[in-house]
N, C-alpha and C. Protein backbone atom coordinates (compact mmCIF):
# COMPACT_ATOMS: atom_id res chain seq x y z
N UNK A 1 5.38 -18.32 -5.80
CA UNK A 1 4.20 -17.76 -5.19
C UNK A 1 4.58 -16.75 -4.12
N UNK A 2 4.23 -15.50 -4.10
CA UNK A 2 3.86 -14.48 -3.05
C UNK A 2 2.44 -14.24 -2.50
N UNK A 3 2.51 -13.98 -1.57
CA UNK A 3 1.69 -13.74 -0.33
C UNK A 3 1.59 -12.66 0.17
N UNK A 4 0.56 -11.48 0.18
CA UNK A 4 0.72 -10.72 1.01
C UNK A 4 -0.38 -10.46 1.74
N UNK A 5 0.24 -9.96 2.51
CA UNK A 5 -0.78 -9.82 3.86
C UNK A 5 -0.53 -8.08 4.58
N UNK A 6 -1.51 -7.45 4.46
CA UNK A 6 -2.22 -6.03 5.00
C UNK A 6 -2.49 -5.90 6.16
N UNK A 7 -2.01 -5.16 7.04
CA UNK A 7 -2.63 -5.18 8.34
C UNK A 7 -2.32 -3.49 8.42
N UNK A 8 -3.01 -2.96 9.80
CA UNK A 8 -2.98 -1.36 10.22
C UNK A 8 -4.30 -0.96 10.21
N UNK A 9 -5.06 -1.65 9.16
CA UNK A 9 -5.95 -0.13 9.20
C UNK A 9 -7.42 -0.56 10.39
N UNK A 10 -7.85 0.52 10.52
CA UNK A 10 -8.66 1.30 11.80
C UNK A 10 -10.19 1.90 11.16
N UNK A 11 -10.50 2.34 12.23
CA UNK A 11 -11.23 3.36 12.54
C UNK A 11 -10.56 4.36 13.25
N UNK A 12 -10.31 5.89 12.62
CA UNK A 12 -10.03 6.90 13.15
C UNK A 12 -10.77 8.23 12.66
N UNK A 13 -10.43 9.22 13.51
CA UNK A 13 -11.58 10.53 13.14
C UNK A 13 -10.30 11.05 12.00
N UNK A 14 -10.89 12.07 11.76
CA UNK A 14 -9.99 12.81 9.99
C UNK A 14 -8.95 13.61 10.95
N UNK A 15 -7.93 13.61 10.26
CA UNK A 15 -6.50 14.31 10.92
C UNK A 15 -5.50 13.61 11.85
N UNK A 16 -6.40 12.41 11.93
CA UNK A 16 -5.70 11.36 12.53
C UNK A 16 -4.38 11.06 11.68
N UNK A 17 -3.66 9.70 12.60
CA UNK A 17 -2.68 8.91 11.31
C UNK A 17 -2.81 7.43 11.69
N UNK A 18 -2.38 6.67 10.27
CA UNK A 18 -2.80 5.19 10.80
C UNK A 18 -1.35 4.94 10.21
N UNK A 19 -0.61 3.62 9.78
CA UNK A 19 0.68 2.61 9.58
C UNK A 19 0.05 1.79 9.33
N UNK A 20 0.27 1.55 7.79
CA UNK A 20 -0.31 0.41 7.02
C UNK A 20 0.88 -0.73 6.82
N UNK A 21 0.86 -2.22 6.88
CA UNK A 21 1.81 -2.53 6.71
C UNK A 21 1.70 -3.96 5.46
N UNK A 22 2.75 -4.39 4.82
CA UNK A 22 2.31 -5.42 3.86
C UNK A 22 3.65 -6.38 3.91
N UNK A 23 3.21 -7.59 4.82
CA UNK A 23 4.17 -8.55 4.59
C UNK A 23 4.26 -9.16 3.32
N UNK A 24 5.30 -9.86 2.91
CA UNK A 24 5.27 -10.41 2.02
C UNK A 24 6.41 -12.13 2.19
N UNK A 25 5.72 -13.19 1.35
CA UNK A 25 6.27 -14.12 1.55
C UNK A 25 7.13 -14.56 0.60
N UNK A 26 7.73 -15.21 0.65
CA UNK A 26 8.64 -15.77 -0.71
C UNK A 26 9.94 -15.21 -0.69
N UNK A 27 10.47 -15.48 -2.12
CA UNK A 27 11.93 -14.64 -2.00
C UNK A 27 11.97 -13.94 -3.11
N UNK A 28 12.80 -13.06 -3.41
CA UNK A 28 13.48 -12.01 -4.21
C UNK A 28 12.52 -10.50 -4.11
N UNK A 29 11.96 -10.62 -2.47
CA UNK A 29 11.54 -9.21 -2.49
C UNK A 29 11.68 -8.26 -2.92
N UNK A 30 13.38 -8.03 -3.00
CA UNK A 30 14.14 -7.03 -3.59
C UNK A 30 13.83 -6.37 -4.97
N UNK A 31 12.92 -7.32 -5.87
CA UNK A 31 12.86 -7.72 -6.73
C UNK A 31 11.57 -7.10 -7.57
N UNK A 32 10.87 -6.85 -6.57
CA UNK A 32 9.71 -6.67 -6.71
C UNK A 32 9.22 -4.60 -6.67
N UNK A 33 8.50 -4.01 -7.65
CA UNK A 33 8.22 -2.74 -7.01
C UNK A 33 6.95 -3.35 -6.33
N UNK A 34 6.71 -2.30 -5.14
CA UNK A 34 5.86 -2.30 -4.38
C UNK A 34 4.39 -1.29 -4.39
N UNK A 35 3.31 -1.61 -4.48
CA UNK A 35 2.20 -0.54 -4.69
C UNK A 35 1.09 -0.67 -3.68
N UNK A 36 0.80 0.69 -3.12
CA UNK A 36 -0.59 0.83 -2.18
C UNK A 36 -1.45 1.36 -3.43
N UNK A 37 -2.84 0.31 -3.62
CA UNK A 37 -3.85 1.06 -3.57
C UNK A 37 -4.86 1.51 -2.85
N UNK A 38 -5.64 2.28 -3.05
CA UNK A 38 -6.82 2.66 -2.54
C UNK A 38 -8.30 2.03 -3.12
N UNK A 39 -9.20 1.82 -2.91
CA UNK A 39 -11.16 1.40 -3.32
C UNK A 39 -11.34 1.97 -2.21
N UNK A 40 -12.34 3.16 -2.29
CA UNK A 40 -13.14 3.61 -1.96
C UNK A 40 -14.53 2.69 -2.01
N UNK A 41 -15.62 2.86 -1.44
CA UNK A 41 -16.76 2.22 -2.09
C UNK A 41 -17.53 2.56 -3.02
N UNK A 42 -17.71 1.96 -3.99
CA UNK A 42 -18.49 2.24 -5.16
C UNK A 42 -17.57 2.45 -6.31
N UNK A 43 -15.84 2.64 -5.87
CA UNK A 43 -15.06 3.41 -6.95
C UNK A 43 -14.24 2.41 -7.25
N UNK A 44 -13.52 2.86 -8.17
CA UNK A 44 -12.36 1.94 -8.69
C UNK A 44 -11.19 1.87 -8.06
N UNK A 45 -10.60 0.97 -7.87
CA UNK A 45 -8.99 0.86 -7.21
C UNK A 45 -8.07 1.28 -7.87
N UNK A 46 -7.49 2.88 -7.16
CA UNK A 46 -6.74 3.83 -7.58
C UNK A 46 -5.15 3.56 -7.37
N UNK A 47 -4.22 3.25 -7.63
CA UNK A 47 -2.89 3.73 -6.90
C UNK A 47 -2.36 5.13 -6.64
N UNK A 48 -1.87 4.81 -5.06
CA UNK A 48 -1.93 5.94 -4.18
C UNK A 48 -0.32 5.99 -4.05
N UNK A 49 0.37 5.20 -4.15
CA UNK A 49 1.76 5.16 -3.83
C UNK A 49 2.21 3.87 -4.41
N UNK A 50 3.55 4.24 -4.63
CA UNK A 50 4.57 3.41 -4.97
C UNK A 50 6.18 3.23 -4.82
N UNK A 51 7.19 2.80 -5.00
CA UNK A 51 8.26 2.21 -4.66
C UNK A 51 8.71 1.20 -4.90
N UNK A 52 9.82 1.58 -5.30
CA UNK A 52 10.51 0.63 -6.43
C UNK A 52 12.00 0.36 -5.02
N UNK A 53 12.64 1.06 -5.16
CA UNK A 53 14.61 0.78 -4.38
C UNK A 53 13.96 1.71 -2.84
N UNK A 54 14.15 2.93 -3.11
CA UNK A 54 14.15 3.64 -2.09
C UNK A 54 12.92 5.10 -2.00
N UNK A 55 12.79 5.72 -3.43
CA UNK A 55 11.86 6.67 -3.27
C UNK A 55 10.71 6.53 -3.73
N UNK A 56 9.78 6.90 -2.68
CA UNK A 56 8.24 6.70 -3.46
C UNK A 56 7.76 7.83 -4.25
N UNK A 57 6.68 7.27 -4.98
CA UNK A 57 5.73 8.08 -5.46
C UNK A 57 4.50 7.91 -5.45
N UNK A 58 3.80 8.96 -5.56
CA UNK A 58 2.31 9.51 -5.25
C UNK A 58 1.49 10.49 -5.83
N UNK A 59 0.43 9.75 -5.80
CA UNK A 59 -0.92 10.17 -6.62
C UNK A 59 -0.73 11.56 -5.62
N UNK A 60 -1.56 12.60 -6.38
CA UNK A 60 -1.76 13.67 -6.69
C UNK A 60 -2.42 13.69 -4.95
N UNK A 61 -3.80 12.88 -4.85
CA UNK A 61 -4.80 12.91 -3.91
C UNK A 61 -3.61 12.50 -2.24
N UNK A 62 -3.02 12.22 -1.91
CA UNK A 62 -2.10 11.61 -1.13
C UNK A 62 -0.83 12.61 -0.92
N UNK A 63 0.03 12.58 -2.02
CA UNK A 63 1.03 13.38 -1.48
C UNK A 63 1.11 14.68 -0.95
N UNK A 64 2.20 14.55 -0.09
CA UNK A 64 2.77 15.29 1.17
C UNK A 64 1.78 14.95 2.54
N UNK A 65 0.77 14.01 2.28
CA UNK A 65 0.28 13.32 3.65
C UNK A 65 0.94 12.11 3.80
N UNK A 66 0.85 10.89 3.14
CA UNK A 66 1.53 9.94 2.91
C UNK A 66 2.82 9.32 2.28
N UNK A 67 3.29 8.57 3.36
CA UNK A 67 4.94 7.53 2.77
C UNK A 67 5.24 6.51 2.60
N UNK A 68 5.24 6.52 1.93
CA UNK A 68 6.02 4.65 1.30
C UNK A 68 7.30 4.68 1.53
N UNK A 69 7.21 3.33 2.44
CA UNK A 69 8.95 2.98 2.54
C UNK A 69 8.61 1.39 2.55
N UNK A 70 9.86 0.50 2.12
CA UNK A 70 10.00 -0.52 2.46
C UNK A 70 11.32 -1.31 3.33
N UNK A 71 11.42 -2.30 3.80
CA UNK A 71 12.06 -3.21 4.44
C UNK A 71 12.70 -4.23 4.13
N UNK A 72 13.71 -4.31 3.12
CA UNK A 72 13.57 -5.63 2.21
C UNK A 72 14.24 -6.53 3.19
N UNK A 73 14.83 -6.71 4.67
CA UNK A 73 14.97 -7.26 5.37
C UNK A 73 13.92 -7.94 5.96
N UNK A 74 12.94 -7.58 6.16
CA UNK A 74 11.47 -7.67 6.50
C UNK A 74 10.77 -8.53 5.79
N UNK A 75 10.73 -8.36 4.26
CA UNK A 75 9.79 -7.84 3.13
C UNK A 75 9.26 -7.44 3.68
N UNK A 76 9.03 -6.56 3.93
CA UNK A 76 7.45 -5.22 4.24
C UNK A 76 7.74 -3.94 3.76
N UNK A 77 6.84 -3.94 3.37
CA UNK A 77 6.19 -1.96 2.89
C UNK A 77 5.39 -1.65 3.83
N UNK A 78 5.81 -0.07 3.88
CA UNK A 78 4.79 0.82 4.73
C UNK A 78 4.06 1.35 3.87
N UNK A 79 2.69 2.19 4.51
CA UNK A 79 2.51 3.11 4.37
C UNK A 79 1.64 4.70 5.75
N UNK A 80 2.84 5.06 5.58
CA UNK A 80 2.62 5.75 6.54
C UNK A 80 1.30 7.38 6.20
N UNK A 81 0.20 7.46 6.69
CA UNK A 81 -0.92 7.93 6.31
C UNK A 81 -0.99 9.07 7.67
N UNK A 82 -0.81 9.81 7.18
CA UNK A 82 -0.86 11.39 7.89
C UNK A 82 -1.95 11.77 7.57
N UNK A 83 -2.73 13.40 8.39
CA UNK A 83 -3.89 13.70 8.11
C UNK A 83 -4.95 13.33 6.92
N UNK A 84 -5.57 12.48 8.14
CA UNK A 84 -6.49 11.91 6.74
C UNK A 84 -7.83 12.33 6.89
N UNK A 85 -8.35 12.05 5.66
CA UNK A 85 -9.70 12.65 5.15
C UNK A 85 -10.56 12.05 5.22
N UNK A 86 -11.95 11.98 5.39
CA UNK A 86 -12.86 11.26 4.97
C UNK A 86 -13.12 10.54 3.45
N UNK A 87 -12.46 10.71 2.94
CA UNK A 87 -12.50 10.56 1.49
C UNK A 87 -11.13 9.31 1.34
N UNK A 88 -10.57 9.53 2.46
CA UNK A 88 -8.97 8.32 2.31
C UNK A 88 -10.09 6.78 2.89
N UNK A 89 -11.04 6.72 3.09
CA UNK A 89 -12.19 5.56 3.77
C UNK A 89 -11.77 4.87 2.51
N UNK A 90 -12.01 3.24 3.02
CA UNK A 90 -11.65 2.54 2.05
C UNK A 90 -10.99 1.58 2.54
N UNK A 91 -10.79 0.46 1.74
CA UNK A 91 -9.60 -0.44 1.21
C UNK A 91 -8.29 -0.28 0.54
N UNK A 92 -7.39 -0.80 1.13
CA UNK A 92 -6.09 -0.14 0.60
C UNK A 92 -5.60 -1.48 0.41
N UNK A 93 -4.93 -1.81 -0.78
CA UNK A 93 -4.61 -3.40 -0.97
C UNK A 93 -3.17 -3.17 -1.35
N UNK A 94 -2.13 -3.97 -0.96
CA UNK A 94 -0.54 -4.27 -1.42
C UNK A 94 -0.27 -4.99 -2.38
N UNK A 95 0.26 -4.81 -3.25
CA UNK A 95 0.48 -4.82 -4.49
C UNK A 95 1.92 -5.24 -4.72
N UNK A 96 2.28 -6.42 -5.33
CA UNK A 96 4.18 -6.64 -5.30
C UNK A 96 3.90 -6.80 -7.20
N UNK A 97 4.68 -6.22 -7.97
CA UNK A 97 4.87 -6.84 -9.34
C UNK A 97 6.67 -6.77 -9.97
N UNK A 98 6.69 -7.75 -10.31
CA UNK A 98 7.99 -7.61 -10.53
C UNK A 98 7.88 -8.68 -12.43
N UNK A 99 6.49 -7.86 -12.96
CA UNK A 99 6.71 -8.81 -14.20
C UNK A 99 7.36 -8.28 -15.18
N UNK A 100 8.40 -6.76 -14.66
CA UNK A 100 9.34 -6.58 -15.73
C UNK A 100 10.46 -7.02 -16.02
N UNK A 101 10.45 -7.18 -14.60
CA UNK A 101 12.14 -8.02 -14.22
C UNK A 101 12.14 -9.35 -14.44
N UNK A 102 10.67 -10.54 -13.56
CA UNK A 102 10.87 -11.65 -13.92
C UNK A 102 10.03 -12.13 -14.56
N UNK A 103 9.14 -11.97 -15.37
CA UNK A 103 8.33 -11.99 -16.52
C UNK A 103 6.79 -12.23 -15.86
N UNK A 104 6.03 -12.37 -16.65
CA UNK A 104 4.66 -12.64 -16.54
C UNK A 104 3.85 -13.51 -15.33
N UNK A 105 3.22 -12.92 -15.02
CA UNK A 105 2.56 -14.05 -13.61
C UNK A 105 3.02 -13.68 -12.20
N UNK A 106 4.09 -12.76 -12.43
CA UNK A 106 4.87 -12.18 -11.22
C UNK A 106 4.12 -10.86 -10.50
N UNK A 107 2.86 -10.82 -10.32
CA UNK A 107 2.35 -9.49 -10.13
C UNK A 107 1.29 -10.55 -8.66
N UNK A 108 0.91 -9.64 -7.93
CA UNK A 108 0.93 -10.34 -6.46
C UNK A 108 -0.18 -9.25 -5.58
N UNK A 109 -1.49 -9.68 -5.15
CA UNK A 109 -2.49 -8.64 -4.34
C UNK A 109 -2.53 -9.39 -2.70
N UNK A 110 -2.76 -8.42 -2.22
CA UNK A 110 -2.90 -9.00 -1.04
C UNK A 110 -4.50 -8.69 -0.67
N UNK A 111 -4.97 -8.99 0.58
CA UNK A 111 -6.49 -9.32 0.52
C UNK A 111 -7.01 -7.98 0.90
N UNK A 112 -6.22 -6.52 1.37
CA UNK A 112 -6.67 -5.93 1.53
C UNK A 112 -7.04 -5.25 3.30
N UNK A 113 -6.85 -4.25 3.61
CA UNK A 113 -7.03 -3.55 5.30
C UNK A 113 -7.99 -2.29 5.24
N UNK A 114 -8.72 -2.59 5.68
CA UNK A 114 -10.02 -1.29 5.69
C UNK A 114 -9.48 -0.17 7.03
N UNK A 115 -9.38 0.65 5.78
CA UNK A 115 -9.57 2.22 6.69
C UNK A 115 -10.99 2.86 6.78
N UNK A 116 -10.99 3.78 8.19
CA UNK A 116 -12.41 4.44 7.83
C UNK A 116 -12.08 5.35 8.66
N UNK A 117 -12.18 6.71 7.88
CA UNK A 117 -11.93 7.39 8.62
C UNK A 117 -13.52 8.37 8.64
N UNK A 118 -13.64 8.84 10.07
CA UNK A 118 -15.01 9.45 9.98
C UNK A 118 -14.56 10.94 10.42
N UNK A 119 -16.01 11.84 9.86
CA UNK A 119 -15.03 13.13 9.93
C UNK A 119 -16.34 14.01 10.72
């Protein structure tokens, strides 16, 4: 069983930056790729970033504002959220899956950190 847990997000005006963060419990963090999504309200839960060892990647809507890094000393993932938009408002949930490596059932949400950014 993994656990994760979301914390960072705010209320800030647009152009702001917030530090999203996602503990995680258990073992073989290492093990695991790591994913931020985004829900907007009313919309579907998009992935915004990801990270697997060391380099992330990113949705179209996000990159070159936002970074994914992780901590496997920690378990924690960032995500570090540079000028943001009114449109980045939302729920951003942490995401651990590692059901390629250790098979099925290994995929892991956390409850989720509300951003809002007002513009």
């Amino acid at each position: 069983q993994v656990q994760l847990v979301e914390s960072g997000g705010g209320l800030v005006q647009a152009g702001d930056s917030l530090r999203l963060s996602c503990v995680a419990s258990g073992r073989d963090f290492d093990k695991y790729d790591m994913h931020w999504y985004h829900q907007g309200i009313g919309k579907e839960r998009k992935i915004v970033a990801s990270i697997k060892v060391r380099e992330g990647r990113y949705a179209d809507s996000v990159r070159g504002r936002f970074t994914i890094s992780r901590d496997n000393a920690k378990n924690t993932v960032y995500l570090q959220m540079n000028s943001l938009r009114a449109e980045d408002t939302g729920t951003y949930f942490c995401n651990a899956d590692a059901r390629a490596t250790l098979g099925s059932g290994y995929d892991y949400w956390g409850q989720g950190t509300q951003v809002t950014v007002s513009s």
